[in-house]
Protein backbone atom coordinates (compact mmCIF):
# COMPACT_ATOMS: atom_id res chain seq x y z
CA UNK A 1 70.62 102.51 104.85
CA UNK A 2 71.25 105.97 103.67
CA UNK A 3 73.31 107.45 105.62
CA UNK A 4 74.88 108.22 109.46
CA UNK A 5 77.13 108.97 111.70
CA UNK A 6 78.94 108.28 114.83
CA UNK A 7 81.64 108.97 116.78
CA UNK A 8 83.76 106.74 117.87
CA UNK A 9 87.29 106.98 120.20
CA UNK A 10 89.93 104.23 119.40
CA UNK A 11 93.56 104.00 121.67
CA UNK A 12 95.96 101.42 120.16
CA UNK A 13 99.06 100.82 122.75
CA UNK A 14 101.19 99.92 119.78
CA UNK A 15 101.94 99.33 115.81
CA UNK A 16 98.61 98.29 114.57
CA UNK A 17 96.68 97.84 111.18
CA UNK A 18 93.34 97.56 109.77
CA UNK A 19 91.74 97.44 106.54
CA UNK A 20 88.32 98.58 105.56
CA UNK A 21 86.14 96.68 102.62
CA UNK A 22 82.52 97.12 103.00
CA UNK A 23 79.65 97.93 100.79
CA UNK A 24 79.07 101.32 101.72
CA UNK A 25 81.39 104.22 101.39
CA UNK A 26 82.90 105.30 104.78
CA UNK A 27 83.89 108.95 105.74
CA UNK A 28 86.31 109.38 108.82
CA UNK A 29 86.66 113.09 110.27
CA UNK A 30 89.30 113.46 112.64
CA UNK A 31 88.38 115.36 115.68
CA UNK A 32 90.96 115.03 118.66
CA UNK A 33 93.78 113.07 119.49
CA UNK A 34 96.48 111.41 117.51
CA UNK A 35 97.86 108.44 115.73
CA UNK A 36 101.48 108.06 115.88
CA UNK A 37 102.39 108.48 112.21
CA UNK A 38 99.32 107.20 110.54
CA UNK A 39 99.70 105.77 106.81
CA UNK A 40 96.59 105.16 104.13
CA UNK A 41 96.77 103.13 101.49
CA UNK A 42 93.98 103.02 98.57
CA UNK A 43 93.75 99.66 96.94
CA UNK A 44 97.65 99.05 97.36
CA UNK A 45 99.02 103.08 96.82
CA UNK A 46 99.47 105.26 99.84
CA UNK A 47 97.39 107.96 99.97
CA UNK A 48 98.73 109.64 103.25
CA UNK A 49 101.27 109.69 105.55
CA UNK A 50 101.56 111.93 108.80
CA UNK A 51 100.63 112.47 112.16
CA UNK A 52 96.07 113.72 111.73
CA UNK A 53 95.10 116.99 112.50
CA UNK A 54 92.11 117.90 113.32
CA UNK A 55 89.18 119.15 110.42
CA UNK A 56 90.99 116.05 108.63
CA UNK A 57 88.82 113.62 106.29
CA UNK A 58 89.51 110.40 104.94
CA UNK A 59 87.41 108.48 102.57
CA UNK A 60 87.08 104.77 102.37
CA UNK A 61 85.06 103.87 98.98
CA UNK A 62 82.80 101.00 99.12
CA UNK A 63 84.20 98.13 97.01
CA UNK A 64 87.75 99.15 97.29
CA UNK A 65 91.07 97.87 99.60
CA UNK A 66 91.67 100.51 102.07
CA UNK A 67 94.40 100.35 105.15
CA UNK A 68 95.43 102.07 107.60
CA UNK A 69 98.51 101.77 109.79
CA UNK A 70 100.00 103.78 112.65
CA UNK A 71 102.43 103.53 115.38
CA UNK A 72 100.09 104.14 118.45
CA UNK A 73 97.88 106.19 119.65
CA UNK A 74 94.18 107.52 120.84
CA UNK A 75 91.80 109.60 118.70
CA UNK A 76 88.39 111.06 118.28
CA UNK A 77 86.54 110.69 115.25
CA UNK A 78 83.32 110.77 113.17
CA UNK A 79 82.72 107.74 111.07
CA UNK A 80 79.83 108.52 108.48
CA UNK A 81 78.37 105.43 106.45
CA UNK A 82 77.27 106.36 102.84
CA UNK A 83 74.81 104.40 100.81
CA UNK A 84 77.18 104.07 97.46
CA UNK A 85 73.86 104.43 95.36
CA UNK A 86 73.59 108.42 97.26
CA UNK A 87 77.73 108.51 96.42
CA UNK A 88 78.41 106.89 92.88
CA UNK A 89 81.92 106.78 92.89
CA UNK A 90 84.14 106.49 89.39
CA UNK A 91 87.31 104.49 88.67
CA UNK A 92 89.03 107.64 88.29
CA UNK A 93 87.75 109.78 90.84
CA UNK A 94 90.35 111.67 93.13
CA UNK A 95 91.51 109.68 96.74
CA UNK A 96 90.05 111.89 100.10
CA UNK A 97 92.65 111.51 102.38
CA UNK A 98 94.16 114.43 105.03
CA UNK A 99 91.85 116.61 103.38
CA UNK A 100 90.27 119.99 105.00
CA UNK A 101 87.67 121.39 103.67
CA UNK A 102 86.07 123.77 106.77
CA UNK A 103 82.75 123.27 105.37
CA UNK A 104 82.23 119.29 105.06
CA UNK A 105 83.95 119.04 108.47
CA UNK A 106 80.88 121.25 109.75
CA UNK A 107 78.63 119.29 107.79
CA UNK A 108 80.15 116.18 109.52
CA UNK A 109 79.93 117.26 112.73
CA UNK A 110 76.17 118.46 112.26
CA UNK A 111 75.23 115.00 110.85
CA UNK A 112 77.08 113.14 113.83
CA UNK A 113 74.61 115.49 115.88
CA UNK A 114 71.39 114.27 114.35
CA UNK A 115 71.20 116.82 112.22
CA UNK A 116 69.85 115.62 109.16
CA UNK A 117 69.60 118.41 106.84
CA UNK A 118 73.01 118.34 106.75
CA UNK A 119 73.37 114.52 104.70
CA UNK A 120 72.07 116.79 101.16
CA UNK A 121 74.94 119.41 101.21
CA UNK A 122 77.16 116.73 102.61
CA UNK A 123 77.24 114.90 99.78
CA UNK A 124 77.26 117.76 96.81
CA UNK A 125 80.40 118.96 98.71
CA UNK A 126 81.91 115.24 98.95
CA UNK A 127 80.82 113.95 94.86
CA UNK A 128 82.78 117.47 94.48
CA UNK A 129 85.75 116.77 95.82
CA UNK A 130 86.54 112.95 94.55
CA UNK A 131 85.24 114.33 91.63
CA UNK A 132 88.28 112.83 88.90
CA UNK A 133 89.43 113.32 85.71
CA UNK A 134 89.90 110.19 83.66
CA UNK A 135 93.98 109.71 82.95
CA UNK A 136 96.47 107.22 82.01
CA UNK A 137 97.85 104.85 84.73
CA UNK A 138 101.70 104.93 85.25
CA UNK A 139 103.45 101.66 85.00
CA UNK A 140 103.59 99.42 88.21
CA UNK A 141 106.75 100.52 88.81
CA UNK A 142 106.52 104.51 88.18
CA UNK A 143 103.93 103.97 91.05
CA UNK A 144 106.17 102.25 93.28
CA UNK A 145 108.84 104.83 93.23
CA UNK A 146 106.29 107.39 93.88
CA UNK A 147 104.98 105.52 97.08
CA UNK A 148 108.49 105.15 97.87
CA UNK A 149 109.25 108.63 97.64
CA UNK A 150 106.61 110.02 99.90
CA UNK A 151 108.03 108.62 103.67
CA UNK A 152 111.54 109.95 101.97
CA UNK A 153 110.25 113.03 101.69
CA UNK A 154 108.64 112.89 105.09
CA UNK A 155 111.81 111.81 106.94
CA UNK A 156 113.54 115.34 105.19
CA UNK A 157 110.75 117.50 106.19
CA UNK A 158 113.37 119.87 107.87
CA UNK A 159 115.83 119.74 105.69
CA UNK A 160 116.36 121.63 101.89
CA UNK A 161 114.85 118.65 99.34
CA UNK A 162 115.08 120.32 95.81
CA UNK A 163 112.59 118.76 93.17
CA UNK A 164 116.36 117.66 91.38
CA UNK A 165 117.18 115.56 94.50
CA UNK A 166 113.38 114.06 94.57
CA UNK A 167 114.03 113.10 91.02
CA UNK A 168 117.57 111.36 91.51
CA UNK A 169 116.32 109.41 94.65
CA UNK A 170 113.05 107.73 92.46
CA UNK A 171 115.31 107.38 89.44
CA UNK A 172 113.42 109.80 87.13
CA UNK A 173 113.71 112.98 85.57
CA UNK A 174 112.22 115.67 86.71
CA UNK A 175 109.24 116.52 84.37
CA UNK A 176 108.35 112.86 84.32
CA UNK A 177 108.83 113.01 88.33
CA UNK A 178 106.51 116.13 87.94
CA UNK A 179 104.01 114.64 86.09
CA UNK A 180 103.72 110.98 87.34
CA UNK A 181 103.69 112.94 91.14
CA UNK A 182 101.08 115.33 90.50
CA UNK A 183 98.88 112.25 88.80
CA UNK A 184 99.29 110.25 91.93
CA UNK A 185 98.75 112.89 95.15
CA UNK A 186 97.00 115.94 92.77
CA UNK A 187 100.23 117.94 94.25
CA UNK A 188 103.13 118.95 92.41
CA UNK A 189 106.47 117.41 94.24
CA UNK A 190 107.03 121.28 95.51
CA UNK A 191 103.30 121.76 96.69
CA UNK A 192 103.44 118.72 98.39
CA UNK A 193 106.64 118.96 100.30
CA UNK A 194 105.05 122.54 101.78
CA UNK A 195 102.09 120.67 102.58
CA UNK A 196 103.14 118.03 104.75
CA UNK A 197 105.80 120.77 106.58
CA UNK A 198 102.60 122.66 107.28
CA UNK A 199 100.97 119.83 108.26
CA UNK A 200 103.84 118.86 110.90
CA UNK A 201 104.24 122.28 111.93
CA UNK A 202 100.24 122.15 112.82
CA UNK A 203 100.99 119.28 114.96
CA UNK A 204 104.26 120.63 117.23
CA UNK A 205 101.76 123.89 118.03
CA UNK A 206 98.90 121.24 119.14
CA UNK A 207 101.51 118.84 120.67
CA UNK A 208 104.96 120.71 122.38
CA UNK A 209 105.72 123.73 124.28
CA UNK A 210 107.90 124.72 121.21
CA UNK A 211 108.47 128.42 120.24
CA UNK A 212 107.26 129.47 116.05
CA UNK A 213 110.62 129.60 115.46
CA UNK A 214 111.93 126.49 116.52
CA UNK A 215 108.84 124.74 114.69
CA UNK A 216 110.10 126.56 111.56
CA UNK A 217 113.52 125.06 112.16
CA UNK A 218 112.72 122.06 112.75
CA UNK A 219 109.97 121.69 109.87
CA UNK A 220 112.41 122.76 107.08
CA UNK A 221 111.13 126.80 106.99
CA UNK A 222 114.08 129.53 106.58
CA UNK A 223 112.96 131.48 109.24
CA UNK A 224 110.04 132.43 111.59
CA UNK A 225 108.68 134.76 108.95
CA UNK A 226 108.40 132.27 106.36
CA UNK A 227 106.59 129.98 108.68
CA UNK A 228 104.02 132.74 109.44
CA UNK A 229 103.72 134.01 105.64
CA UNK A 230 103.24 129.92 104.46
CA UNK A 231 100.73 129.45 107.27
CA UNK A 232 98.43 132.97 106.16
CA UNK A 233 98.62 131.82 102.40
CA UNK A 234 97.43 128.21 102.92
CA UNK A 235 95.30 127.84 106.26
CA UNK A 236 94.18 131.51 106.65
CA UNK A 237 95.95 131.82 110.30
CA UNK A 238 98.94 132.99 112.06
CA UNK A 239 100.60 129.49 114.01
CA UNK A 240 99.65 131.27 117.34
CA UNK A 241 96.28 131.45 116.14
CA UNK A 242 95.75 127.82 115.16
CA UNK A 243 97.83 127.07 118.62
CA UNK A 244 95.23 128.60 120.51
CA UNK A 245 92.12 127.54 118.14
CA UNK A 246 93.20 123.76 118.10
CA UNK A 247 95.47 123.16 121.23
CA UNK A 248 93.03 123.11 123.15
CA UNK A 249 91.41 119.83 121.29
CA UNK A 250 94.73 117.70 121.08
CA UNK A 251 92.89 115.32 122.94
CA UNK A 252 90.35 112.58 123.40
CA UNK A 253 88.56 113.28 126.61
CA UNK A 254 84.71 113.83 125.82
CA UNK A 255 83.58 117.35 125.60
């Protein structure tokens, strides 16, 4: 088979799931659009949670349990199908889920265009990044109380959520918190909680009429000028400048 692309526009009217086991690795690139509060899972641990932006890739490994679940909904996407013996994929390599990475989503989007001297550099940038680093499973339950943190932490996204609170609320200290987190999302507790505020603040400047300040307040930053200084450190762009560079592709209708 090799490898291809296509893509595709689903609109679900309501709470839906779907699961994805198939013999050949599949690589989703949101494009337009979004789910209403889409959730991953990876072989029974979630692996994301939040509304997709787009540049956004998932990764479905062949041989593997992967589901997906959101409220509602209507996307665009690219859905590229990978031979697993051009993709040899580990037991410990790293999940792909929300991830950017400007120049795969190119690559993507070049493939899904026929393009086929993009597939080569397509898949030395994707081996990269699942690329893992063999360590010790946590207990069943460790893992449970991390999967149970993560929507906790998303329902406090604009409020103050100190690493000490995270701890008390999964019933662990906070270096083992530390630890067991980082092992399970690659993120510290910290990292990640800036993350997904990014992440929602991304989506009010695609999605409402809201000033920067008011998407600071209500996405947990102190003040307009910390939402600005977090958004040049970690995407590279003032918020007006991703409003106006991704606004214009919050939805489905074909280009």
């Amino acid at each position: 088979m090799g490898i291809s692309a296509a893509r595709i526009v689903d609109r679900i009217g309501g709470p839906e799931s779907w699961t994805i086991e198939s013999g050949v690795h599949a690589l989703m690139l949101h494009e337009a659009g979004s789910y209403h509060r889409l959730e991953t899972w990876l072989d029974g641990r979630r692996t994301s949670l939040g509304d997709p932006l787009p540049g956004e890739l998932w990764l479905a490994p062949a041989g593997h349990h992967y589901r997906a679940r959101a409220e509602g909904g209507a996307v665009r996407y690219v859905r590229v199908a990978i031979d697993p013996g051009l993709l040899p994929i580990g037991a410990s390599a790293r999940a792909l889920a929300s991830h950017r990475d400007p120049a795969m989503a190119t690559l993507v989007r070049a493939l899904a265009d026929d393009d086929r001297m993009a597939a080569d550099p397509l898949l030395t940038l994707l081996a990269a990044a699942v690329e893992g680093v063999p360590v010790a499973r946590a207990s069943a339950r460790t893992e449970h109380r991390i999967d149970a943190l993560l929507p906790l932490i998303e329902a406090r996204i604009e409020n103050p959520f100190t690493v000490e609170e995270m701890a008390a609320e999964a019933g662990m200290s906070v270096n083992s918190l530390i630890v067991h987190f980082s092992r399970a999302t690659g993120r510290t507790p910290r990292q990640y909680l800036l993350r997904q505020r990014l992440r929602r603040a991304c989506w009010y400047l695609m999605n409402r009429p809201l000033t920067v300040a008011e998407i600071a307040f209500a996405t947990g930053f102190s003040s307009h000028a910390h939402l600005c200084a977090a958004f040049r450190d970690k995407l590279g762009l003032s918020p007006g400048e991703w409003r106006m560079r991704y606004a214009g592709v919050a939805t489905t209708g074909e280009e």
